[in-house]
N, C-alpha and C. Protein backbone atom coordinates (compact mmCIF):
# COMPACT_ATOMS: atom_id res chain seq x y z
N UNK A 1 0.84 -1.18 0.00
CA UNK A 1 0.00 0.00 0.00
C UNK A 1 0.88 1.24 0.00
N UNK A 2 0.70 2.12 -1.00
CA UNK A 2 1.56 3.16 -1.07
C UNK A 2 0.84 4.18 0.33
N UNK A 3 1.49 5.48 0.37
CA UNK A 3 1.20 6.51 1.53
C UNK A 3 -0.03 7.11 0.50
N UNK A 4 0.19 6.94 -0.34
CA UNK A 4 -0.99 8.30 -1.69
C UNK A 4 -2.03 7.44 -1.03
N UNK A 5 -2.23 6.20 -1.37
CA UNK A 5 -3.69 4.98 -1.42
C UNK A 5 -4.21 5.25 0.15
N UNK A 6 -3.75 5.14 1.47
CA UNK A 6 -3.60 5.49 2.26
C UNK A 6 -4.54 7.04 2.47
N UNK A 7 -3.63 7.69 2.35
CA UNK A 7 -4.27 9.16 2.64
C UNK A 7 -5.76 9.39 1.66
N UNK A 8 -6.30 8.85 0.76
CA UNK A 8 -7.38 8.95 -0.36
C UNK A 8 -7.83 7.99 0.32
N UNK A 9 -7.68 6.71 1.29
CA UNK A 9 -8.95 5.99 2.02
C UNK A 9 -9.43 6.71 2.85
N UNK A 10 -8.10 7.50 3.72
CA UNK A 10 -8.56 8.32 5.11
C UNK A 10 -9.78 9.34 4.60
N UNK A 11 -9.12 10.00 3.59
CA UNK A 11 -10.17 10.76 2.93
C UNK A 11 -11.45 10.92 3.01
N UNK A 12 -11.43 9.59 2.00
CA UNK A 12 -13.12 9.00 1.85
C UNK A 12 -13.85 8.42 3.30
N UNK A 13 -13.07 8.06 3.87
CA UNK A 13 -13.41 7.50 5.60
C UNK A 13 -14.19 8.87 6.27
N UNK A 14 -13.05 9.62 5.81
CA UNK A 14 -13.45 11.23 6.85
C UNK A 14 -14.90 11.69 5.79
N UNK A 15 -15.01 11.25 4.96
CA UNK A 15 -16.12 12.46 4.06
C UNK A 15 -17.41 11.47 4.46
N UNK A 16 -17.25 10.22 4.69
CA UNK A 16 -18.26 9.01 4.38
C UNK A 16 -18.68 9.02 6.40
N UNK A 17 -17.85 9.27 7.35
CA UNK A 17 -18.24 9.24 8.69
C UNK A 17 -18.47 10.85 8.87
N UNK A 18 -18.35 11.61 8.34
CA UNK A 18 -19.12 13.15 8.48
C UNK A 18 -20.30 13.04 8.27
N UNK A 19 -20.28 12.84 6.78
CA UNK A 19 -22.25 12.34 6.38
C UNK A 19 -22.82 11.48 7.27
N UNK A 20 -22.46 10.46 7.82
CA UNK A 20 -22.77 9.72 9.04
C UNK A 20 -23.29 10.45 10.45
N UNK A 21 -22.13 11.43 10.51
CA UNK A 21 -22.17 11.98 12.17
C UNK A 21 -23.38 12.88 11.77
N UNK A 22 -23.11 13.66 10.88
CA UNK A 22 -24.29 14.79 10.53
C UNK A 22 -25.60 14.67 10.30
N UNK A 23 -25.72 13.59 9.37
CA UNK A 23 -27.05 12.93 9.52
C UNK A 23 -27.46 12.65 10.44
N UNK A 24 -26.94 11.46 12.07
CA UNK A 24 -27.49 11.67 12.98
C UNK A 24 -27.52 12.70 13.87
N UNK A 25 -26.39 13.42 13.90
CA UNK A 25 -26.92 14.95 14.64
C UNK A 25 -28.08 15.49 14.57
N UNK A 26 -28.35 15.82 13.59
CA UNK A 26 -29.52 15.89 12.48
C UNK A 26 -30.89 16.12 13.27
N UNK A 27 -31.02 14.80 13.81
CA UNK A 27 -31.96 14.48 14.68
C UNK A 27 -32.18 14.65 15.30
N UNK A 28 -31.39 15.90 16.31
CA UNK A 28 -31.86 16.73 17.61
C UNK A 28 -31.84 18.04 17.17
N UNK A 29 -32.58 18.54 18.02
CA UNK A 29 -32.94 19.98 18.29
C UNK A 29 -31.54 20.90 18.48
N UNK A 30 -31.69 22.07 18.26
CA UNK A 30 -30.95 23.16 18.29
C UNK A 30 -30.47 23.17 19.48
N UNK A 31 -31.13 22.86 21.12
CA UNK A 31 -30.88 22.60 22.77
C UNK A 31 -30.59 21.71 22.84
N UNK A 32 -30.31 20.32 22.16
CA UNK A 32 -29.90 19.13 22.35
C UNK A 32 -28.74 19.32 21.53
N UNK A 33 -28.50 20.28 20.61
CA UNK A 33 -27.00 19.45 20.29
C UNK A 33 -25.91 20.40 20.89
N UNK A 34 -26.49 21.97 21.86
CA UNK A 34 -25.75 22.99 22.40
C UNK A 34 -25.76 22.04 23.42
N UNK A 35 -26.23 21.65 24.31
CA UNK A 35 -26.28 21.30 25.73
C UNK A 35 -25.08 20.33 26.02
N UNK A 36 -24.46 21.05 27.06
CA UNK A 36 -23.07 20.64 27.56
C UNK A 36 -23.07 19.37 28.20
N UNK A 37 -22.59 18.61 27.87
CA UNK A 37 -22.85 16.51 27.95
C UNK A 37 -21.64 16.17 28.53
N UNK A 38 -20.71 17.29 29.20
CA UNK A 38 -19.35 16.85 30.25
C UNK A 38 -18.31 16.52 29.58
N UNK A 39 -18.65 16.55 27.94
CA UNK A 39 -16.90 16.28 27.32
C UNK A 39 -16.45 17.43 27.06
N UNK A 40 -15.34 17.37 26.34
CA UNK A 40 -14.09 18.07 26.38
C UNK A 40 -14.22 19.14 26.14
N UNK A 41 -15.32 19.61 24.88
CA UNK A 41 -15.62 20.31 24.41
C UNK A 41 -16.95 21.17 24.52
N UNK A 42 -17.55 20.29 25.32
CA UNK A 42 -19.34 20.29 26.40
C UNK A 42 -19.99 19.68 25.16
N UNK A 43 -20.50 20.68 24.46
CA UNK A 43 -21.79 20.16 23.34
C UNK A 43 -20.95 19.21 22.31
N UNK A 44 -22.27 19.09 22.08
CA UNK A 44 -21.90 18.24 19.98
C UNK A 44 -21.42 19.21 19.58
N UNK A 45 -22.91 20.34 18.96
CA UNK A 45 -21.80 21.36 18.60
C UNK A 45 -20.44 21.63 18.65
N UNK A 46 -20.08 22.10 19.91
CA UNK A 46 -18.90 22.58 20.22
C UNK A 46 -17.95 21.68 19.63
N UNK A 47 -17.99 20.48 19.99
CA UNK A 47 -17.13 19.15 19.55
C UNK A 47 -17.05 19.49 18.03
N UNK A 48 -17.93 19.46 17.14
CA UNK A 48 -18.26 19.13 15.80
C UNK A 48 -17.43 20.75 15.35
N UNK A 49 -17.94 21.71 15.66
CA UNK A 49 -16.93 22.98 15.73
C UNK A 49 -15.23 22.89 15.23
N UNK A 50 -14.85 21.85 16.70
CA UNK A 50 -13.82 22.03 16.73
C UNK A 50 -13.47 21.32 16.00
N UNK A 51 -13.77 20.13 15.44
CA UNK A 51 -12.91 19.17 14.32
C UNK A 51 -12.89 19.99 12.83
N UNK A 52 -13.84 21.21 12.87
CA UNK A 52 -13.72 22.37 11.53
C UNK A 52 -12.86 23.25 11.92
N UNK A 53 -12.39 23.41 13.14
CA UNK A 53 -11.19 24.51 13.61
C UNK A 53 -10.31 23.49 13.20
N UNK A 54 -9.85 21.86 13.65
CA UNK A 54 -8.30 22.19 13.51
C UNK A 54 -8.38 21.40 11.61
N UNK A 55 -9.26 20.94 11.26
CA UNK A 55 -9.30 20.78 9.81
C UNK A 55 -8.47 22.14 9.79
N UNK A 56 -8.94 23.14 9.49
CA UNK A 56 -8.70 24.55 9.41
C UNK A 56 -7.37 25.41 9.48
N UNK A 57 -6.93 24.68 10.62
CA UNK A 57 -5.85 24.71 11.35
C UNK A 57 -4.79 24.17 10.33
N UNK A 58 -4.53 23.04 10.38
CA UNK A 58 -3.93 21.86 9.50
C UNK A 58 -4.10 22.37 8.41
N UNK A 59 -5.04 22.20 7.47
CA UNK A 59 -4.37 22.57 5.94
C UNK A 59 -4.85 23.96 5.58
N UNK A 60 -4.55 24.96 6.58
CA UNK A 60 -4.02 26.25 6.23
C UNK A 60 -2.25 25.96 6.39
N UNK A 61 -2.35 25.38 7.32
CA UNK A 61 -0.25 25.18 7.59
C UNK A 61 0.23 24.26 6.23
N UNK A 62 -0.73 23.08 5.91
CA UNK A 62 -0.41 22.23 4.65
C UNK A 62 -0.49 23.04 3.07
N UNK A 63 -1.38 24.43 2.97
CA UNK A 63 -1.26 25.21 2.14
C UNK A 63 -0.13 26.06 1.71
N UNK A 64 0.90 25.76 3.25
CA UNK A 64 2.26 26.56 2.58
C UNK A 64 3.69 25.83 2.58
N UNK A 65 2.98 24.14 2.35
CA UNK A 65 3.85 22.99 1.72
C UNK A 65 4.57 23.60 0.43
N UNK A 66 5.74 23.99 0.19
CA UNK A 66 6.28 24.45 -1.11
C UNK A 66 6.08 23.88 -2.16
N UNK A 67 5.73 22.52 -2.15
CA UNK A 67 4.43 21.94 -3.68
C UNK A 67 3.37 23.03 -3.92
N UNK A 68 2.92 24.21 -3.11
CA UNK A 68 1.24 24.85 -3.45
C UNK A 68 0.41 24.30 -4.07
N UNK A 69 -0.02 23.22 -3.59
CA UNK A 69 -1.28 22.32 -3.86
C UNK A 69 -2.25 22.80 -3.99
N UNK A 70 -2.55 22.99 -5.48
CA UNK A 70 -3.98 23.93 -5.75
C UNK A 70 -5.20 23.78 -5.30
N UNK A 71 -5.33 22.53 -4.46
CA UNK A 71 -6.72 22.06 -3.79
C UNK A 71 -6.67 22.53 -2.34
N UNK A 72 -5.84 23.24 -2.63
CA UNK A 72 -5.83 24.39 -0.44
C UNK A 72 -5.74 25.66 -0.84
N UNK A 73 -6.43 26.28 -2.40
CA UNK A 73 -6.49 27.32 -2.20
C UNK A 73 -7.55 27.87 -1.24
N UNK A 74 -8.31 27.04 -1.49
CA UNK A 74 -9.67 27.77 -0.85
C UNK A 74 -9.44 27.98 0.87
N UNK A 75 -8.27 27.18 1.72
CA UNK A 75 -8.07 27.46 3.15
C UNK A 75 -7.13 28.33 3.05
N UNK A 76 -6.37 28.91 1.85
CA UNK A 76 -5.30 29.94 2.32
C UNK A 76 -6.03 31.40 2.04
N UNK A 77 -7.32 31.31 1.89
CA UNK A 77 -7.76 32.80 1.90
C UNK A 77 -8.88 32.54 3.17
N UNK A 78 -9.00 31.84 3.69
CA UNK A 78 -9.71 31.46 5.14
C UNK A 78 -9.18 31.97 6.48
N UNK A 79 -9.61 32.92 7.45
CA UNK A 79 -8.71 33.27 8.23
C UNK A 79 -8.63 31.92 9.22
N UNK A 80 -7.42 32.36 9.68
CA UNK A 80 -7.26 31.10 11.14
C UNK A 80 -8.06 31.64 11.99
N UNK A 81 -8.49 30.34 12.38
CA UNK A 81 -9.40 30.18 14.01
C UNK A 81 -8.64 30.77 14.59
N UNK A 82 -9.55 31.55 16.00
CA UNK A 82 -8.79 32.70 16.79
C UNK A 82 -8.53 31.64 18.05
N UNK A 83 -8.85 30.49 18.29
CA UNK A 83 -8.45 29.31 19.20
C UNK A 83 -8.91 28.02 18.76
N UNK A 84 -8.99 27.09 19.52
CA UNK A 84 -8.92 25.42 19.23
C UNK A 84 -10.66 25.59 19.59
N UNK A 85 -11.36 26.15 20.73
CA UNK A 85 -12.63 26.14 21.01
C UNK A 85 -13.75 26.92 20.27
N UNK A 86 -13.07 27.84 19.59
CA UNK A 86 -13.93 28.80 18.75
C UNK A 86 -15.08 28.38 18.13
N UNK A 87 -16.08 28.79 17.96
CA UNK A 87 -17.37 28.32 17.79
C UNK A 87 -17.13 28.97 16.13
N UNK A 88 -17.51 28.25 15.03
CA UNK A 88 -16.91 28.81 13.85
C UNK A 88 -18.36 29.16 13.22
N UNK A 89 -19.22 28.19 13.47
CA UNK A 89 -20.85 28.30 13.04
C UNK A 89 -21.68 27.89 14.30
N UNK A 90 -22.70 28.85 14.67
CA UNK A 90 -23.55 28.31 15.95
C UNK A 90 -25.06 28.09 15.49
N UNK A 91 -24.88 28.11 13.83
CA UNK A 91 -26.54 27.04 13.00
C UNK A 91 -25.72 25.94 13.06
N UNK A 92 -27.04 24.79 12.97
CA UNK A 92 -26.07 23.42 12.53
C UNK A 92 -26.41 23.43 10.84
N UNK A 93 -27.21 23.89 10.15
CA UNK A 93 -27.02 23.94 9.37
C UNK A 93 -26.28 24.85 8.14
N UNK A 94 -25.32 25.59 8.65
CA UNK A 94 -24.15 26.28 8.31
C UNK A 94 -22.94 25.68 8.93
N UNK A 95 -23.07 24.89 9.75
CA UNK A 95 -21.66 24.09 10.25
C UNK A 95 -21.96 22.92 9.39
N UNK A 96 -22.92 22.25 8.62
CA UNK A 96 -22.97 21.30 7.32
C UNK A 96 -22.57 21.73 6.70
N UNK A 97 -22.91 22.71 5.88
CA UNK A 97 -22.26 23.62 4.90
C UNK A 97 -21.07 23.44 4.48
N UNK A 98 -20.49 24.08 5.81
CA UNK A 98 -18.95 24.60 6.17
C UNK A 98 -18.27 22.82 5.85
N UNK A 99 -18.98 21.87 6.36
CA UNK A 99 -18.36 20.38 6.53
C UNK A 99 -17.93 19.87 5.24
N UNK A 100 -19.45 20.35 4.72
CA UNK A 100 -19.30 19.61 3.30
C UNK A 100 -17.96 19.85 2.72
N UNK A 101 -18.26 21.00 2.39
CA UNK A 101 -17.11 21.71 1.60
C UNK A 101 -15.72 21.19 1.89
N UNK A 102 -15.41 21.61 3.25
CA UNK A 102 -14.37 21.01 3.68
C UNK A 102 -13.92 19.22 3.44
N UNK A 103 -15.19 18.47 3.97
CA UNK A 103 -14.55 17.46 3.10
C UNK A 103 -14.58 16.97 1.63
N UNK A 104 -15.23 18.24 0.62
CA UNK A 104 -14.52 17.72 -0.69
C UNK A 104 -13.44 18.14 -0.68
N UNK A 105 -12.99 19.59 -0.27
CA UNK A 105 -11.60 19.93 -0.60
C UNK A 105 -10.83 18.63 0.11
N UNK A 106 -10.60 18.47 1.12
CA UNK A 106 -10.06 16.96 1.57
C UNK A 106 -9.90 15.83 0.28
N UNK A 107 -10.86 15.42 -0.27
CA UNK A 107 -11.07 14.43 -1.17
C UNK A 107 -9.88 14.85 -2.02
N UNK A 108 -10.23 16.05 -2.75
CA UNK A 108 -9.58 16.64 -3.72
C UNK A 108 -8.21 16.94 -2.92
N UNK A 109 -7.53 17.56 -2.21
CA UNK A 109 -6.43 17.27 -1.60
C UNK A 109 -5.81 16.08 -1.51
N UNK A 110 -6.40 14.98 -1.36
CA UNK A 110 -5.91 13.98 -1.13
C UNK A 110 -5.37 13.28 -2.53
N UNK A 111 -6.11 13.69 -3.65
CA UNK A 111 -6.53 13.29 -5.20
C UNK A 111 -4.90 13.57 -5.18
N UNK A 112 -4.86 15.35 -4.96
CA UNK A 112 -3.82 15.56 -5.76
C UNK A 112 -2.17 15.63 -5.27
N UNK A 113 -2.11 14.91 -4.38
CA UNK A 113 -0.92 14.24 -3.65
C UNK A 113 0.34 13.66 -4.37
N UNK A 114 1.39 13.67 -4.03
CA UNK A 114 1.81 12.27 -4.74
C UNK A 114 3.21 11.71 -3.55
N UNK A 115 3.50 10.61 -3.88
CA UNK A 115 4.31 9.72 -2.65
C UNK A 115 5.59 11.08 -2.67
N UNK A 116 5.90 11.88 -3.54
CA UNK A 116 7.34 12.85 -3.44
C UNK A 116 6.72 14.00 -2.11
N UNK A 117 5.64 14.09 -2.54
CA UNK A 117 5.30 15.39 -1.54
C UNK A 117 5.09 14.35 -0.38
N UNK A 118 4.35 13.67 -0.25
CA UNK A 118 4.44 12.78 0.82
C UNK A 118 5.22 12.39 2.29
N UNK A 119 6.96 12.40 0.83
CA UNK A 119 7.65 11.59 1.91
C UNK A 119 8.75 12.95 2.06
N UNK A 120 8.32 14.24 1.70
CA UNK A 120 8.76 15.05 2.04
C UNK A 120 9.09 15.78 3.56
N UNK A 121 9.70 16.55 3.67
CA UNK A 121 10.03 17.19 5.11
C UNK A 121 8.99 18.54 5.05
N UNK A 122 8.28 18.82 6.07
CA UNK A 122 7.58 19.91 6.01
C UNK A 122 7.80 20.87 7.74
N UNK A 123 8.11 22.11 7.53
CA UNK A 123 8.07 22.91 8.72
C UNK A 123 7.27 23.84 8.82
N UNK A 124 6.53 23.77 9.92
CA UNK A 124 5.35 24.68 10.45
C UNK A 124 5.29 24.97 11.94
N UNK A 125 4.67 26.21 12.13
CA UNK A 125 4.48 26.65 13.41
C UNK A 125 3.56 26.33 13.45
N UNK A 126 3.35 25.67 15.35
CA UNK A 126 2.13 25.49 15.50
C UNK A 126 1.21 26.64 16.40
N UNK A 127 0.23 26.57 16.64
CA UNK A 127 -0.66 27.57 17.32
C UNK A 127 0.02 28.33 18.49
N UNK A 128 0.94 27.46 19.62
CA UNK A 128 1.93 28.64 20.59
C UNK A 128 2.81 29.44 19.86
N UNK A 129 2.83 29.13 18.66
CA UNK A 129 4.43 29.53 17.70
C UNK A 129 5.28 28.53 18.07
N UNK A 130 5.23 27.60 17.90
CA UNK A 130 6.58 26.51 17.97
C UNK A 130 6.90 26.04 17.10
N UNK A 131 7.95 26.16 16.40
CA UNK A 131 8.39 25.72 14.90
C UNK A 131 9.06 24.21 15.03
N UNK A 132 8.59 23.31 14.10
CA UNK A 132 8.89 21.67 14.06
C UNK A 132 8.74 21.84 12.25
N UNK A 133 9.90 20.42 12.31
CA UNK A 133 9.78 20.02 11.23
C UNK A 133 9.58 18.67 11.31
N UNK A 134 8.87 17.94 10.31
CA UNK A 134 8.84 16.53 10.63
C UNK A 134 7.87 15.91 9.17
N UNK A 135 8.07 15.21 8.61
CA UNK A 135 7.59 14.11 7.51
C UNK A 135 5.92 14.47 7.30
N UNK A 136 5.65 14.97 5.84
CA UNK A 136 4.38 15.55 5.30
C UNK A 136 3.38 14.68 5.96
N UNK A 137 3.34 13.23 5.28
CA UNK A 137 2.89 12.52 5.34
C UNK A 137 2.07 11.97 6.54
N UNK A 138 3.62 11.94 7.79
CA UNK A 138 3.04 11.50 9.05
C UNK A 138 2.06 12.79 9.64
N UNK A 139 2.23 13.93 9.22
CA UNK A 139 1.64 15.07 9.84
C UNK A 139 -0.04 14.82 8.91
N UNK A 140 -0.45 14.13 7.86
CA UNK A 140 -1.48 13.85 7.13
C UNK A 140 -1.98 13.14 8.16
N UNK A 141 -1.71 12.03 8.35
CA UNK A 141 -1.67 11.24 9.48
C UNK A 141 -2.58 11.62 10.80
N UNK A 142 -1.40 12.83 11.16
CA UNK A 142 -2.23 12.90 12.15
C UNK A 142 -3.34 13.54 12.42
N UNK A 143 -3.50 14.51 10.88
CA UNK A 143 -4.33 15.16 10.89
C UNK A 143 -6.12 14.42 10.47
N UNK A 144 -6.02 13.28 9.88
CA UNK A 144 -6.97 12.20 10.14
C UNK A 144 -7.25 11.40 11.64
N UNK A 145 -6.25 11.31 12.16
CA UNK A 145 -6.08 10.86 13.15
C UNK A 145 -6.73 11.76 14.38
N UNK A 146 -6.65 13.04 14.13
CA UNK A 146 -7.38 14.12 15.16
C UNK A 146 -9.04 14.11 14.97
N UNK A 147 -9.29 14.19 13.36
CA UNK A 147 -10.64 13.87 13.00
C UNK A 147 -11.89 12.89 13.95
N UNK A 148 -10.56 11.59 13.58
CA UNK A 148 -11.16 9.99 14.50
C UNK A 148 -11.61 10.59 15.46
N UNK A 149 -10.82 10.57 16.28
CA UNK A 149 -10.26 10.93 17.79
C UNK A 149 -11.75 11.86 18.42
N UNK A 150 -12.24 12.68 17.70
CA UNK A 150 -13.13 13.49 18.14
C UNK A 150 -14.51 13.34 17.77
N UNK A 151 -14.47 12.72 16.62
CA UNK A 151 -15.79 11.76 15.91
C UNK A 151 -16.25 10.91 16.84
N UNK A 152 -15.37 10.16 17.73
CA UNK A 152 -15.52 9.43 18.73
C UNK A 152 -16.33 9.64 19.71
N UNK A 153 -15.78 10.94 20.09
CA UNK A 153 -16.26 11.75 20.93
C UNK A 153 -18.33 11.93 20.23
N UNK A 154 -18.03 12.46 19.31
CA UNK A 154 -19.28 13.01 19.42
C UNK A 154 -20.08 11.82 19.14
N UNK A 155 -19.63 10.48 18.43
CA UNK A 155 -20.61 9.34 18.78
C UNK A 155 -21.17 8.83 19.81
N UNK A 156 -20.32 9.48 20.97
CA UNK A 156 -20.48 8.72 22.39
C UNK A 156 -21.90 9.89 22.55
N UNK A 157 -21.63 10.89 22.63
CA UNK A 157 -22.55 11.98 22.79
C UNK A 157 -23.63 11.87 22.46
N UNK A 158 -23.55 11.32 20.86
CA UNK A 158 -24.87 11.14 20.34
C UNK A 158 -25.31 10.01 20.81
N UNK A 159 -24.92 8.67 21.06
CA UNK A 159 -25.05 7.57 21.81
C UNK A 159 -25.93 8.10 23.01
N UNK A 160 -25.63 8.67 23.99
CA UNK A 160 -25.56 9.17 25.33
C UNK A 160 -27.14 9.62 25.17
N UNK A 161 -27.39 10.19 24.29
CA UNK A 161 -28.40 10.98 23.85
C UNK A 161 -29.85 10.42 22.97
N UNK A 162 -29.15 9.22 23.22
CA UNK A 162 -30.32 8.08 22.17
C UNK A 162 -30.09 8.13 20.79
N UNK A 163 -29.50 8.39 20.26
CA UNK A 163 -28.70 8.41 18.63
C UNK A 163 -27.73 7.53 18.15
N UNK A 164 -28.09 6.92 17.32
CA UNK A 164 -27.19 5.82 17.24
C UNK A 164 -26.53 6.15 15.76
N UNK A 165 -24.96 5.78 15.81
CA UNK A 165 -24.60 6.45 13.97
C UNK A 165 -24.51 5.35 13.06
N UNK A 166 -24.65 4.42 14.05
CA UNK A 166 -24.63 2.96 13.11
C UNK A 166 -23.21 2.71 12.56
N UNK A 167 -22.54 2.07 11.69
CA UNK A 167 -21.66 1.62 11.33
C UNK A 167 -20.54 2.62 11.38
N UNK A 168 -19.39 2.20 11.85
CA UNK A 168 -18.31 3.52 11.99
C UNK A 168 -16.89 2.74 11.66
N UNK A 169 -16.66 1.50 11.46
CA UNK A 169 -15.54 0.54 10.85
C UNK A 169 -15.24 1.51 10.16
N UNK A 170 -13.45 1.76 10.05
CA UNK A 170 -13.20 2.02 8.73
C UNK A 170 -12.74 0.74 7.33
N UNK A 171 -13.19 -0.33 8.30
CA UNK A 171 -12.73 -1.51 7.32
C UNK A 171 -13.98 -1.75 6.39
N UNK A 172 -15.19 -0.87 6.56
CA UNK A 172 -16.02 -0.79 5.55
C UNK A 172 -15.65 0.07 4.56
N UNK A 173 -14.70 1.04 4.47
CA UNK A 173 -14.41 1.65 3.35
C UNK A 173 -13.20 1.22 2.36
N UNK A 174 -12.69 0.22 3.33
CA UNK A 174 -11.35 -0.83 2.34
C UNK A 174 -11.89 -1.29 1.43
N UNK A 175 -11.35 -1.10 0.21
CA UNK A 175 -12.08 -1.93 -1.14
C UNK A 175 -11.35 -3.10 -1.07
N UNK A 176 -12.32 -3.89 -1.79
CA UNK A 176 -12.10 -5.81 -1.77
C UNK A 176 -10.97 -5.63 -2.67
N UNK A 177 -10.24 -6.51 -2.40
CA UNK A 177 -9.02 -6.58 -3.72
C UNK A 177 -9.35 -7.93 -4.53
C-alpha cells in the first residue's frame, strides 16, 4: 500500500463518517446538540466545531507545503481560528455547509498528492508559535487521526443521547481486492 492509497482511504473515511455523524446529529434539536454533555468540548456542537477549527488549522499550515497544492487554495484565503474552542458556526445547518465543503476539498487534496510530496520534510508553526519540522505525510496522518479521535467523541454523545450512527468501521471503506 503506497502513503498516496492510504491518505485517499482516510479521505473518503473522513467524508463518508461526516455524512454519518451529521445525519445523525440531524436528529436533535438546536438545545440538544448545544447542551453541555461533560466532554471536552461540552456540546456536539462545540465538539463538531472544533474538528472544523483544527481541519482549518492543519491545511491552512499544509497550504504553505512548497508543492502549493492547488486544492488548499480555498483554506489559504480562510482566516485562522482565533483558538482550538472557537465556535466557527452556531446554526447546525451552516456548520454542514462549512463540513461539506471542507470534506470535498479533503477528497480533492488527497486526489492531488503524490508519494514525493508525501515523503517530504515539512516545517510549520504550531498555534503557541513553535516551529517543528517533521515528515508531510506523518503530519497527514495525524491530521486524520485528530478527525477519528473526536468523531468518537461526538458518537459517544450522540449515543448518550439516544442516537445511534450505526456503522463507523473504517474496514467498511477498504475496497475488496
Amino acid at each position: 500500500m503506497s502513503l498516496k492509497s492510504n491518505v485517499e482511504l482516510m479521505a473518503d473515511y473522513n467524508q463518508w463518517m461526516n455524512q454519518s455523524l451529521y445525519s445523525a446529529a440531524s436528529s436533535l434539536n438546536t438545545a440538544e446538540l448545544n447542551q453541555d454533555r461533560g466532554a471536552f468540548f461540552g456540546s456536539i456542537m462545540a465538539t463538531l466545531n472544533h474538528i472544523l477549527v483544527g481541519d482549518t488549522i492543519w491545511l491552512k499550515r499544509f497550504a504553505c507545503h512548497p508543492s502549493r497544492l492547488t486544492s488548499l487554495e480555498y483554506v489559504r484565503a480562510l482566516n485562522p481560528p482565533s483558538s482550538l474552542d472557537v465556535i466557527l458556526h452556531t446554526e447546525f445547518a451552516s456548520l454542514l455547509t462549512a463540513r461539506k465543503a471542507m470534506d470535498a476539498l479533503v477528497i480533492e487534496f488527497a486526489d492531488e498528492l503524490t508519494e514525493e510530496v508525501l515523503t517530504s520534510s515539512f516545517t510549520y508553526t504550531n498555534t503557541k508559535g513553535d516551529l517543528y519540522t517533521k515528515n508531510f505525510g506523518h503530519l497527514i496522518q495525524h491530521f486524520f487521526n485528530h478527525q477519528t479521535h473526536h468523531r468518537g467523541q461526538v458518537s459517544t454523545l450522540l449515543y448518550q443521547a439516544g442516537v445511534n450512527i450505526g456503522m463507523t468501521d473504517l474496514l467498511v471503506r477498504i475496497p475488496d481486492v
